[in-house]
N, C-alpha and C. Protein backbone atom coordinates (compact mmCIF):
# COMPACT_ATOMS: atom_id res chain seq x y z
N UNK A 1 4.60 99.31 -70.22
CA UNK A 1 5.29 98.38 -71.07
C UNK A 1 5.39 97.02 -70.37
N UNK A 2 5.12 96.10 -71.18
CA UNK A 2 5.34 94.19 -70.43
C UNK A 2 6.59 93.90 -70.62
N UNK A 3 7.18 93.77 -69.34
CA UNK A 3 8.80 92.91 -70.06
C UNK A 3 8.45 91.71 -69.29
N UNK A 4 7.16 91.00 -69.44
CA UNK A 4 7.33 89.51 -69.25
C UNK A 4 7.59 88.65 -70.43
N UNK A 5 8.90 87.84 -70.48
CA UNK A 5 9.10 87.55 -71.72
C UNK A 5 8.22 85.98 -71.16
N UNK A 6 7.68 85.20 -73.06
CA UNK A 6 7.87 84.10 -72.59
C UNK A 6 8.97 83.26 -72.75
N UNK A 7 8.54 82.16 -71.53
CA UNK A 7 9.74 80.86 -71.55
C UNK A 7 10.14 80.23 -72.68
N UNK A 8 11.46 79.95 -72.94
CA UNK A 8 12.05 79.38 -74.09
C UNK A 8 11.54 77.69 -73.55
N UNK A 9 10.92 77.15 -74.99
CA UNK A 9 10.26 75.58 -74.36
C UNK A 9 11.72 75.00 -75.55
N UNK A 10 11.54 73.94 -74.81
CA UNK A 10 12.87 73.20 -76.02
C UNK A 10 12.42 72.23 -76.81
N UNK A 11 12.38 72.30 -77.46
CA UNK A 11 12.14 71.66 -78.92
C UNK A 11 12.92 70.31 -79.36
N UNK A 12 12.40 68.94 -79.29
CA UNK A 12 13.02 68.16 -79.89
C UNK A 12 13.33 68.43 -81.64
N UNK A 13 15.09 67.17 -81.24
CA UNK A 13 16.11 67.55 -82.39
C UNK A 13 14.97 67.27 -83.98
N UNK A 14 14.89 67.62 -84.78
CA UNK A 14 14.24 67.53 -86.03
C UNK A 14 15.19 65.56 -86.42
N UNK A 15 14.31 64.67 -86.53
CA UNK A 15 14.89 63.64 -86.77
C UNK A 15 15.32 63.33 -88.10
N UNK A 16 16.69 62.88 -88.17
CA UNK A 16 17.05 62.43 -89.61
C UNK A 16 16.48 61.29 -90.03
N UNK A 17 16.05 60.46 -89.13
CA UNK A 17 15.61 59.13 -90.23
C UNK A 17 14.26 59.05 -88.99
N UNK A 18 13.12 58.60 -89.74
CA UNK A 18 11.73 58.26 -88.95
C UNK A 18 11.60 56.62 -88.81
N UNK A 19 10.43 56.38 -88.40
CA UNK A 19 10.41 55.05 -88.67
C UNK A 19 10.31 54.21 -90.27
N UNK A 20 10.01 55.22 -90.68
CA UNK A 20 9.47 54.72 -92.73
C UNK A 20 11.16 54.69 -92.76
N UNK A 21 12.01 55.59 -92.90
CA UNK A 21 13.40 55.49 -92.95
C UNK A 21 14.07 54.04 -92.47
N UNK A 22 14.05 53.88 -91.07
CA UNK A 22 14.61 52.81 -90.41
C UNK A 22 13.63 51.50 -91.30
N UNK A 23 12.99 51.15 -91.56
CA UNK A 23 12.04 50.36 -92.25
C UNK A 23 13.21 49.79 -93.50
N UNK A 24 13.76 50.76 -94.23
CA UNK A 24 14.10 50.66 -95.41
C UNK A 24 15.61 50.03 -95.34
N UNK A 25 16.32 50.64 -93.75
CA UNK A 25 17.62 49.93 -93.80
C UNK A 25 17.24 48.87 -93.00
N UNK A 26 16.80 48.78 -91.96
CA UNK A 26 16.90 47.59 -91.41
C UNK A 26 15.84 46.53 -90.94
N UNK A 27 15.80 44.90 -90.80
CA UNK A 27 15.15 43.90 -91.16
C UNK A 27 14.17 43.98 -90.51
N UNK A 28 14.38 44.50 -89.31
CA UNK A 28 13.63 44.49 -88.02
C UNK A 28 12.38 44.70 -88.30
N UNK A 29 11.14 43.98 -87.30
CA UNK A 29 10.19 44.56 -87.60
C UNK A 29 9.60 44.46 -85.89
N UNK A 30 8.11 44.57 -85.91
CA UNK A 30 7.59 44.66 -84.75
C UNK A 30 7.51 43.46 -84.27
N UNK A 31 7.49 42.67 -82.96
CA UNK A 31 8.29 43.61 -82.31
C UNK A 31 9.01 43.67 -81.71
N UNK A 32 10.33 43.52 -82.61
CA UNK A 32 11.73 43.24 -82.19
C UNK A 32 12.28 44.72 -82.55
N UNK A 33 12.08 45.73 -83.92
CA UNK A 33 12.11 46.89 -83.73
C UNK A 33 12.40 47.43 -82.88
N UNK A 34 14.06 47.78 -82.29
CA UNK A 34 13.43 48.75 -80.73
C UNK A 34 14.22 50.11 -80.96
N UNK A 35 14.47 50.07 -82.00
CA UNK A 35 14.66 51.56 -82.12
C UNK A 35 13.51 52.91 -83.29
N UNK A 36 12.71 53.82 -82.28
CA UNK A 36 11.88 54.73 -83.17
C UNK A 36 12.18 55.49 -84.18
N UNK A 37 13.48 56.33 -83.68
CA UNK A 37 13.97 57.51 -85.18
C UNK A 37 15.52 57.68 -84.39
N UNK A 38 16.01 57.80 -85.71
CA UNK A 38 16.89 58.63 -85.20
C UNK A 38 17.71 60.28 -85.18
N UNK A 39 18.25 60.43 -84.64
CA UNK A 39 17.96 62.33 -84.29
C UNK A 39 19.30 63.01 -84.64
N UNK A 40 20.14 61.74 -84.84
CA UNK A 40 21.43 62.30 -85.32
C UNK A 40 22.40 61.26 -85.64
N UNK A 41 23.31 61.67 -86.72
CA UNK A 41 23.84 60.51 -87.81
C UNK A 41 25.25 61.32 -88.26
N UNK A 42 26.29 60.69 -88.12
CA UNK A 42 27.34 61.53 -88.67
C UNK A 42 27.89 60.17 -89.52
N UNK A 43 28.20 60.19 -90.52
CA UNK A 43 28.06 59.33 -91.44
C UNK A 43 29.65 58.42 -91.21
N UNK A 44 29.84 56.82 -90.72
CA UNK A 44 30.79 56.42 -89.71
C UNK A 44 31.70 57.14 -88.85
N UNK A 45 30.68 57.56 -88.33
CA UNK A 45 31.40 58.07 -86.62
C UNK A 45 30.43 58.09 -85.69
N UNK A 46 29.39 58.34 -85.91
CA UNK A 46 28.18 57.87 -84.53
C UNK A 46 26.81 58.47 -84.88
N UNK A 47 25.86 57.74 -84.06
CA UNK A 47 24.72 57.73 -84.48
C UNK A 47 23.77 58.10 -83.39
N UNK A 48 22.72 58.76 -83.12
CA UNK A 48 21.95 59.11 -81.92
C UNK A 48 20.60 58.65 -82.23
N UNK A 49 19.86 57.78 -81.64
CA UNK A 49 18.49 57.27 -81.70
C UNK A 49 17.59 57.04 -80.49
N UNK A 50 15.96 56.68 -80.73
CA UNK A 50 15.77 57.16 -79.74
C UNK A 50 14.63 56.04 -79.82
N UNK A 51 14.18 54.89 -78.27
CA UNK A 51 13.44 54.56 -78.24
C UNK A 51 12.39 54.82 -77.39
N UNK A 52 11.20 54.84 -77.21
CA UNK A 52 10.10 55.40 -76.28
C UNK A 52 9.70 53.91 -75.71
N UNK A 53 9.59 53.61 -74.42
CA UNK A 53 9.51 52.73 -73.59
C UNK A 53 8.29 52.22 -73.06
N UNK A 54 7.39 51.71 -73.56
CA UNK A 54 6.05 51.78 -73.57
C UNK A 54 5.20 50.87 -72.64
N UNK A 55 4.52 50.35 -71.93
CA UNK A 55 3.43 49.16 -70.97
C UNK A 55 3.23 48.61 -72.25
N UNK A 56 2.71 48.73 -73.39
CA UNK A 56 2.80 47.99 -73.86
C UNK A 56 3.96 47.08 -74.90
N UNK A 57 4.96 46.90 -74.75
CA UNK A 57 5.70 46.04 -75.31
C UNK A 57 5.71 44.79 -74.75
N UNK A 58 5.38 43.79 -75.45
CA UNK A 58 5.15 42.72 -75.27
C UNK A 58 6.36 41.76 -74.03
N UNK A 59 7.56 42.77 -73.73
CA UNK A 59 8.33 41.51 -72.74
C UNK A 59 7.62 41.73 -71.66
N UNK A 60 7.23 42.86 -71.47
CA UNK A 60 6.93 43.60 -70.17
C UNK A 60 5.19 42.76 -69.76
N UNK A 61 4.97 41.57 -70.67
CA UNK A 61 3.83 40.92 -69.49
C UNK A 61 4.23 39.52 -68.49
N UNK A 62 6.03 38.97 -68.99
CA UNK A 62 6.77 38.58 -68.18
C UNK A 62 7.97 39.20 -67.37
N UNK A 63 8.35 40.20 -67.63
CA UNK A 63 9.66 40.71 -67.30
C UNK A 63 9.10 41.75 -66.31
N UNK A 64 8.73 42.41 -65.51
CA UNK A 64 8.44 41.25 -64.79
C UNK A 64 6.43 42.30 -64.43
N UNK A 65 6.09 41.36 -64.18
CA UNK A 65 4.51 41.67 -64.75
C UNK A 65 4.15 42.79 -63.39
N UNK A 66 5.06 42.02 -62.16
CA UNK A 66 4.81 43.47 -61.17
C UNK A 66 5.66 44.39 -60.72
N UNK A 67 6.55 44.45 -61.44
CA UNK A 67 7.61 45.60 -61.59
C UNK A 67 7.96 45.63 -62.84
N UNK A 68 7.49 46.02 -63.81
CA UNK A 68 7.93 46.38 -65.58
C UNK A 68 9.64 46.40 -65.77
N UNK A 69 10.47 45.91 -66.18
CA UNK A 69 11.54 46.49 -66.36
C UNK A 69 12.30 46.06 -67.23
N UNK A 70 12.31 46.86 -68.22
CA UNK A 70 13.13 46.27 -70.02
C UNK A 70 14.26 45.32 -69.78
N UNK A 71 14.73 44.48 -70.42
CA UNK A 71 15.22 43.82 -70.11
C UNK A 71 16.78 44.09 -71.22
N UNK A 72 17.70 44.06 -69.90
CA UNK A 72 19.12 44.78 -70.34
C UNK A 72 19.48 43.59 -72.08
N UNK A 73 19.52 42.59 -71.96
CA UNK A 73 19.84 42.38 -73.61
C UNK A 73 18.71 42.86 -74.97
N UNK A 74 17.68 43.43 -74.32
CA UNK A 74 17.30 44.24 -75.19
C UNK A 74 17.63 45.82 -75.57
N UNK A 75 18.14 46.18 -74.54
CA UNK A 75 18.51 47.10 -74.65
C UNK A 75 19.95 46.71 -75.15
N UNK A 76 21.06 45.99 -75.03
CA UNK A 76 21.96 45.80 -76.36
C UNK A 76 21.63 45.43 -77.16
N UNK A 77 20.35 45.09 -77.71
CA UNK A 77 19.89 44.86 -79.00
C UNK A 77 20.00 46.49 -79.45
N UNK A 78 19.00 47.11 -79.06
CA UNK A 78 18.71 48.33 -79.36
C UNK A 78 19.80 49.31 -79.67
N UNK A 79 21.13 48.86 -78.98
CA UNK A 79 22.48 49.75 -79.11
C UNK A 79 23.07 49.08 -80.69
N UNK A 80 22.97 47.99 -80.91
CA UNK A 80 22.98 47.07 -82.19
C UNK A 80 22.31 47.37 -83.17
N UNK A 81 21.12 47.74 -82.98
CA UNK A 81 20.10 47.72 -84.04
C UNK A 81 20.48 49.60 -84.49
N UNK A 82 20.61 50.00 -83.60
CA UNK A 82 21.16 52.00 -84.20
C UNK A 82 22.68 51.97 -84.81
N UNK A 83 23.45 50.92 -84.26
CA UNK A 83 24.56 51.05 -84.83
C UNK A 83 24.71 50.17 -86.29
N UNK A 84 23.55 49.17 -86.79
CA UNK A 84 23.19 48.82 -87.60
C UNK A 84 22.49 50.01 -88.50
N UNK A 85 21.98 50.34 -88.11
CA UNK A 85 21.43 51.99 -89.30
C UNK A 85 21.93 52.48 -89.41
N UNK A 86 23.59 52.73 -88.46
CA UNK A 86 24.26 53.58 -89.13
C UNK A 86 25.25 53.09 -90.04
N UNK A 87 25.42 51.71 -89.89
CA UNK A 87 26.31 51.46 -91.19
C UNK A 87 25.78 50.75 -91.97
N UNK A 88 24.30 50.48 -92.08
CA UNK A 88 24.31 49.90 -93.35
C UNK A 88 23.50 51.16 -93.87
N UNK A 89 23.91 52.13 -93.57
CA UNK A 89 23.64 53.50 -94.46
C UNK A 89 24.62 53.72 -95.60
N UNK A 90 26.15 52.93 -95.18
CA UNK A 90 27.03 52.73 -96.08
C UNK A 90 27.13 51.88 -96.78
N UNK A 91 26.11 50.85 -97.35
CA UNK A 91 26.07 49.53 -97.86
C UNK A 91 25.20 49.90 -99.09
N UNK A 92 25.83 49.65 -100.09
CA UNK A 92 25.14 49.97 -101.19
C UNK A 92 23.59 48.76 -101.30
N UNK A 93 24.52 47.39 -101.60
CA UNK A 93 23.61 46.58 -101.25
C UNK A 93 23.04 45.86 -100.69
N UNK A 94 22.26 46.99 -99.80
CA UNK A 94 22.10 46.22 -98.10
C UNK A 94 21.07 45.17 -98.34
N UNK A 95 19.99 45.22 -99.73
CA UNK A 95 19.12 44.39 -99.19
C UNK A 95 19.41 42.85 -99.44
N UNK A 96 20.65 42.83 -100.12
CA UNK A 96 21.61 41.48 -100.30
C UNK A 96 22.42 41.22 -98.60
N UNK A 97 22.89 41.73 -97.73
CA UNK A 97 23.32 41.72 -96.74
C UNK A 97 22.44 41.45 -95.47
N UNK A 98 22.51 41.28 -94.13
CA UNK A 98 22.88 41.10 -93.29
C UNK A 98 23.69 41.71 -92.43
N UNK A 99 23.66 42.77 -90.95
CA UNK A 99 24.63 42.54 -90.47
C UNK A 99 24.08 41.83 -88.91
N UNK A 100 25.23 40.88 -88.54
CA UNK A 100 24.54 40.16 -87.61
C UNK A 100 25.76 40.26 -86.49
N UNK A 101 25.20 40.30 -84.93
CA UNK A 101 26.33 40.25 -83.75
C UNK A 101 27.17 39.41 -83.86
N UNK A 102 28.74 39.72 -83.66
CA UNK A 102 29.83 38.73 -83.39
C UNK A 102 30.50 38.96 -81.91
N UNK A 103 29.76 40.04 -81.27
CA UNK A 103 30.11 40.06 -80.02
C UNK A 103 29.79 41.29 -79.06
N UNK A 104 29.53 40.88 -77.80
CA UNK A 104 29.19 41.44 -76.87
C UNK A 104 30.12 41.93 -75.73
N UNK A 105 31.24 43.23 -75.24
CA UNK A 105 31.73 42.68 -74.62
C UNK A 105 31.30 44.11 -73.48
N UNK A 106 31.77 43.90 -72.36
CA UNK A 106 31.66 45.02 -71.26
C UNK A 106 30.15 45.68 -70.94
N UNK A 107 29.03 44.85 -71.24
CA UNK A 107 27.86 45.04 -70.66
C UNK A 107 27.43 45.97 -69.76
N UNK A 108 27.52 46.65 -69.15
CA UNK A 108 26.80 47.11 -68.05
C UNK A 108 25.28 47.84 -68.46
N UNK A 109 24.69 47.50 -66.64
CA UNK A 109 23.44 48.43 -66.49
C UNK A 109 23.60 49.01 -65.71
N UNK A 110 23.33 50.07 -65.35
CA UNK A 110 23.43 51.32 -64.54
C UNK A 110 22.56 50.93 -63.48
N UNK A 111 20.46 51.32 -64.49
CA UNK A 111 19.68 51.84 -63.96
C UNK A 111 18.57 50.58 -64.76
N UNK A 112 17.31 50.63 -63.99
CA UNK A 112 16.29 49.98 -64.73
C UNK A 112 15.40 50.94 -65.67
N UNK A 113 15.22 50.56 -66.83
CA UNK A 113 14.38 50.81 -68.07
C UNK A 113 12.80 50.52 -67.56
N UNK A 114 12.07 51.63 -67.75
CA UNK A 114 10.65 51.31 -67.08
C UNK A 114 9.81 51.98 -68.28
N UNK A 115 8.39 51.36 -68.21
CA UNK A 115 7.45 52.09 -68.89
C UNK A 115 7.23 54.19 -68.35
N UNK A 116 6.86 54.40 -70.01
CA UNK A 116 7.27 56.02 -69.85
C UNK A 116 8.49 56.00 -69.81
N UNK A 117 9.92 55.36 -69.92
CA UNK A 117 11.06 55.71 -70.11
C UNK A 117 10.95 56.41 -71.76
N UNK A 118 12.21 57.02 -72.01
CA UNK A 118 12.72 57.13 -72.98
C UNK A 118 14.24 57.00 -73.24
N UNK A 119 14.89 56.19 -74.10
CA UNK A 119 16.08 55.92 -74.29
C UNK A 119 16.44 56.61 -75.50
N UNK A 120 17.81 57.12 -75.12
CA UNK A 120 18.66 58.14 -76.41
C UNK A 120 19.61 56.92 -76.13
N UNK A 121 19.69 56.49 -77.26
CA UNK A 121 21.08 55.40 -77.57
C UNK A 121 22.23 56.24 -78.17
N UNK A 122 23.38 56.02 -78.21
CA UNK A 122 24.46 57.01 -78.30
C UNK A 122 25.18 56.33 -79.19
N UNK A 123 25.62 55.58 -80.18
CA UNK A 123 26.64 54.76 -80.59
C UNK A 123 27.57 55.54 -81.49
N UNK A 124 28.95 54.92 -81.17
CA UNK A 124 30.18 55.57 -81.46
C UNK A 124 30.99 54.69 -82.36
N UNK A 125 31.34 54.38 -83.41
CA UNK A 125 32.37 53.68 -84.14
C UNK A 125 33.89 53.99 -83.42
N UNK A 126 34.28 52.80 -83.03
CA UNK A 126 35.55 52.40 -82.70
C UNK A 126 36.32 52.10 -83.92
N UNK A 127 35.75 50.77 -84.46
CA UNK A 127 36.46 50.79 -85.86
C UNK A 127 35.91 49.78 -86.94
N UNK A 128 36.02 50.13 -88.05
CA UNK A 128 35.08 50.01 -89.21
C UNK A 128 36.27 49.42 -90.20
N UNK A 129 35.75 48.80 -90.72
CA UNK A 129 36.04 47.57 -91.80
C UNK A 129 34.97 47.52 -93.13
N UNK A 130 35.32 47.04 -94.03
CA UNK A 130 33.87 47.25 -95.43
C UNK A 130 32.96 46.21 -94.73
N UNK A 131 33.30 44.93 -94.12
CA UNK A 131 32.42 43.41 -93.84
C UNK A 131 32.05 43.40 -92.06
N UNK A 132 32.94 44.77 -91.07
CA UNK A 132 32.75 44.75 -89.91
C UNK A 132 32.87 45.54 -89.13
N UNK A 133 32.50 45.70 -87.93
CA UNK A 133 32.65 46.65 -87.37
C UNK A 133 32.47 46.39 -85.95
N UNK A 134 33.00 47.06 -85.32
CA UNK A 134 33.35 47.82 -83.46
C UNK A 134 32.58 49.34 -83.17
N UNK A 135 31.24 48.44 -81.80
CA UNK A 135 30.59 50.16 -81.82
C UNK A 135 30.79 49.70 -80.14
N UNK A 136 30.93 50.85 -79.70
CA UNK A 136 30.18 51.34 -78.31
C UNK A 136 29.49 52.33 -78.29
N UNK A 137 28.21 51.77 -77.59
CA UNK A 137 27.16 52.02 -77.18
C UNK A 137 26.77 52.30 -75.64
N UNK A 138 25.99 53.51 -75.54
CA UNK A 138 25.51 54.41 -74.82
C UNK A 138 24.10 54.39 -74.26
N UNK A 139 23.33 53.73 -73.50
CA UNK A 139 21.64 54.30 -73.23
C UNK A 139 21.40 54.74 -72.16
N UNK A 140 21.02 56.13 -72.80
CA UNK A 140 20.38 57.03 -71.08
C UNK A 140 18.91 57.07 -71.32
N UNK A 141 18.67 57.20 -70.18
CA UNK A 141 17.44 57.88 -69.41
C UNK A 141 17.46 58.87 -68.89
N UNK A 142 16.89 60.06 -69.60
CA UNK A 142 17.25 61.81 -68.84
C UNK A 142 18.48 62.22 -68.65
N UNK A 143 19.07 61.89 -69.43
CA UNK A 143 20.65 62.22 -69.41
C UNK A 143 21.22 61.49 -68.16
N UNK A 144 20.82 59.88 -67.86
CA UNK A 144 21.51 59.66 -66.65
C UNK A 144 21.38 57.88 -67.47
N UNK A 145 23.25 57.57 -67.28
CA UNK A 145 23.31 56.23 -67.98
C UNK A 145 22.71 54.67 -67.72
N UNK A 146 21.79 54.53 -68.51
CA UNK A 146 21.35 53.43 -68.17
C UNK A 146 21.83 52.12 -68.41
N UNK A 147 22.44 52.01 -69.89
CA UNK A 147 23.44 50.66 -69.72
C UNK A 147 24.31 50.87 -70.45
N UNK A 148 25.43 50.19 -71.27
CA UNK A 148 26.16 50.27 -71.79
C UNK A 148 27.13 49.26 -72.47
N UNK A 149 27.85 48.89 -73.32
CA UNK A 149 28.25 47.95 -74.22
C UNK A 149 29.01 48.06 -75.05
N UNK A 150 29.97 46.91 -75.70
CA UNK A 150 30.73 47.39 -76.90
C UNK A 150 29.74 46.31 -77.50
N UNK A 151 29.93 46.60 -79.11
CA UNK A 151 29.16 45.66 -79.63
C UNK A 151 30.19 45.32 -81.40
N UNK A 152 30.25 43.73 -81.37
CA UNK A 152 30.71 43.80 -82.68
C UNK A 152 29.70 43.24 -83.47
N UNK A 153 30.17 43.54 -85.09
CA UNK A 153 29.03 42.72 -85.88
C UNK A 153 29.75 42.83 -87.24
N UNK A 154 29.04 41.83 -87.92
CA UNK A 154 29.57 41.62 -89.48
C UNK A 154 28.72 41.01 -90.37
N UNK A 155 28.94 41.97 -91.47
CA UNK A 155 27.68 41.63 -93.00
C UNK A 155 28.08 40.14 -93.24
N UNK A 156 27.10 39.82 -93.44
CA UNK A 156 26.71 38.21 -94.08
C UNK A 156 25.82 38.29 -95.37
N UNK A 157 25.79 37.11 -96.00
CA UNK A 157 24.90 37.22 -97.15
C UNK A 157 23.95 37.15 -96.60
N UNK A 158 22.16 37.57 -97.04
CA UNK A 158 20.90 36.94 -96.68
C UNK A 158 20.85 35.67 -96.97
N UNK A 159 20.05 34.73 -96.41
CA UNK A 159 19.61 33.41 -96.62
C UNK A 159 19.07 33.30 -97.39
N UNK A 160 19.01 32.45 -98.99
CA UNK A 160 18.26 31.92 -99.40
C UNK A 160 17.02 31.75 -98.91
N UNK A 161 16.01 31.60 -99.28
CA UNK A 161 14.98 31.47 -99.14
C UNK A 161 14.87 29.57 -99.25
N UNK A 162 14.31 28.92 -98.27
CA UNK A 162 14.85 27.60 -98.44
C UNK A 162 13.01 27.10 -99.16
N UNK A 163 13.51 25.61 -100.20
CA UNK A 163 12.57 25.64 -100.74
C UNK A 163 11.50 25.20 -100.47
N UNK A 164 10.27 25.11 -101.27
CA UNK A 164 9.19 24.77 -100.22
C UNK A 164 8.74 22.98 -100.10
N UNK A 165 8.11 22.77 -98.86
CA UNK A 165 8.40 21.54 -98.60
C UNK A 165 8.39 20.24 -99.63
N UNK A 166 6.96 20.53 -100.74
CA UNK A 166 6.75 19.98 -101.97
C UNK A 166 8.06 19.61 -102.49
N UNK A 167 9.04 20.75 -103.00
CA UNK A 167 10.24 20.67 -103.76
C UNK A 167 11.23 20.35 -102.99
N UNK A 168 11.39 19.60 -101.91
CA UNK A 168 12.17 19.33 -100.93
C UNK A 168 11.94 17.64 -101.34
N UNK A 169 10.43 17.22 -100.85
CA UNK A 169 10.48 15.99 -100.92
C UNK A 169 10.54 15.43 -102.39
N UNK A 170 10.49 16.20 -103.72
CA UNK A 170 10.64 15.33 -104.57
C UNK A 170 12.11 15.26 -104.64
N UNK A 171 13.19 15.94 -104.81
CA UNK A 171 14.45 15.90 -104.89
C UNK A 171 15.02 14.84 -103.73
N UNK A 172 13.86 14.47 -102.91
CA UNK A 172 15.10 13.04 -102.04
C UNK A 172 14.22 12.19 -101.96
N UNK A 173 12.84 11.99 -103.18
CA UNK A 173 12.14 10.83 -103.38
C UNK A 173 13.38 9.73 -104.88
């Protein structure tokens, strides 16, 4: 009889929102985008997402070209941009909205962000308003903290679309 069992391999979390998902709530695109999917969502109370850290992202051919290393206000972008998916999951009409930073406070970096990293962003609602909100934010690397942040922000209208130059200059001819 074989009692060699095999090894239990672990399985990433089944993601609630992909990138086609994140597409739909938020403005972002490439490549300011820095969050891939996210893996867990409790609907205002916190959000788990996940970015993959790549040689090629475009800061990384100055930041620094012979030591790679993400650069910590992108990575509070990235704590911003997940805590942005998670509440304008509550916005009926997000594509009339905006939510944009009103503040940054308690920064830290731990550790440096390198190519082949992967970041699990963690964000937590402190406190929520219909027009605003208070998150802290979480980014590890292998379960070991890489930076960290409170972050505020608040819905705005979108911008008009301003008009085009033609219809500009006849209205102040």
């Amino acid at each position: 009889m074989n009692t060699t069992q095999t090894p239990e391999v672990a399985t990433p979390a089944k993601p609630v929102m992909e990138i086609g998902d994140l597409f739909k709530i938020l403005p972002h695109r490439y490549p300011f985008l820095l969050i891939d999917r996210v893996i867990e969502l409790q609907r205002k109370k916190r959000i788990v997402a996940l970015k993959n850290v790549t040689f090629n992202e475009p800061y990384f051919q100055g930041h620094f070209p012979d030591r790679p290393i993400m650069p910590g206000v992108l990575i509070v972008e990235a704590i911003a941009q997940a805590g942005g998916a998670l509440l304008m999951t509550e916005v009926p009409n997000r594509d009339e909205l905006l939510m944009v930073f009103t503040g940054i406070e308690r920064a830290r970096f731990r550790r440096p962000v390198v190519p082949g990293d992967q970041l699990r962003i963690e964000v937590e609602v402190l406190a929520w308003r219909l027009t605003a909100a208070r998150l802290q934010g979480k980014a590890y690397v292998a379960d070991k903290l890489a930076a960290e942040a409170v972050v505020t922000c608040r819905l705005v209208p979108r911008a008009t679309q301003a008009a085009a130059p033609e219809s500009r200059e006849e209205t102040e001819s």
